[in-house]
Protein backbone atom coordinates (compact mmCIF):
# COMPACT_ATOMS: atom_id res chain seq x y z
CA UNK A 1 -45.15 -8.39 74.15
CA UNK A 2 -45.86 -5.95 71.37
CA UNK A 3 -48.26 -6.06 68.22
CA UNK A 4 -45.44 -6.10 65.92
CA UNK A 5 -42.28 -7.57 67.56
CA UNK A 6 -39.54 -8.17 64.97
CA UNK A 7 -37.11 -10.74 64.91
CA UNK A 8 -33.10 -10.38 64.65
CA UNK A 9 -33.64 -9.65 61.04
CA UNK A 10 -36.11 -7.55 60.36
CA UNK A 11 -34.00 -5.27 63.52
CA UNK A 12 -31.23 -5.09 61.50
CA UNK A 13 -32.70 -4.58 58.69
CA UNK A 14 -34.89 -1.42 60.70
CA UNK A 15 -31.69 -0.12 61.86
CA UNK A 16 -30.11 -0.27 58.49
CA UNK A 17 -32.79 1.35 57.06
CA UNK A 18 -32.82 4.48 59.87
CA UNK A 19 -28.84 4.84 59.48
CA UNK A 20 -29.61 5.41 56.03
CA UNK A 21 -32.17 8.50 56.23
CA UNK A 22 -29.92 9.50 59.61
CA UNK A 23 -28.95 13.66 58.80
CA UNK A 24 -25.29 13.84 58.50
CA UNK A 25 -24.00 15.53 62.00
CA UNK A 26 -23.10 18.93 61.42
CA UNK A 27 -19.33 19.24 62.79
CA UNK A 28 -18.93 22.68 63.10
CA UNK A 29 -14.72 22.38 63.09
CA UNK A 30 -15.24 21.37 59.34
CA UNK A 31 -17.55 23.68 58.21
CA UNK A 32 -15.28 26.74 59.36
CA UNK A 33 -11.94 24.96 57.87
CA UNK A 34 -14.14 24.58 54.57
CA UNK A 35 -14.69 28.54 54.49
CA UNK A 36 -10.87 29.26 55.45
CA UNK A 37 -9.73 27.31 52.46
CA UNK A 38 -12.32 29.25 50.18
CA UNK A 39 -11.69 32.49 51.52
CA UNK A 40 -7.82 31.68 51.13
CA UNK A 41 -8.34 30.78 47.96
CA UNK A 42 -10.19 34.20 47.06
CA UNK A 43 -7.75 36.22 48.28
CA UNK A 44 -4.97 34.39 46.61
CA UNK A 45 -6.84 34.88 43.34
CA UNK A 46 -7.23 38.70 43.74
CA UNK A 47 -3.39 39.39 44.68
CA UNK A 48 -2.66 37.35 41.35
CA UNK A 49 -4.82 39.57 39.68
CA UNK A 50 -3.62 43.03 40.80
CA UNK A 51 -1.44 44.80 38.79
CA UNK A 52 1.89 45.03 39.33
């Protein structure tokens, strides 16, 4: 048995708690999609801008 054993809920509280401060996951898919669309969007604004 340990020193401080917790009942069913103070674990759910713990595990609430640590879900909270968890780092998002990095998902490297959306991160590259994200930079696509902005670099799109860049270039879309420039050939609007270029004279005619």
């Amino acid at each position: 048995m340990g020193k401080y054993q917790l009942d069913y809920k103070g674990l759910k509280a713990v595990s609430k708690y640590h879900e909270k401060r968890k780092p998002e996951v990095f998902d490297k898919k959306q991160q590259l999609e994200k930079i696509r669309m902005e670099y799109l969007e860049r270039k879309q604004k420039r050939t609007d801008q270029s004279p005619e």
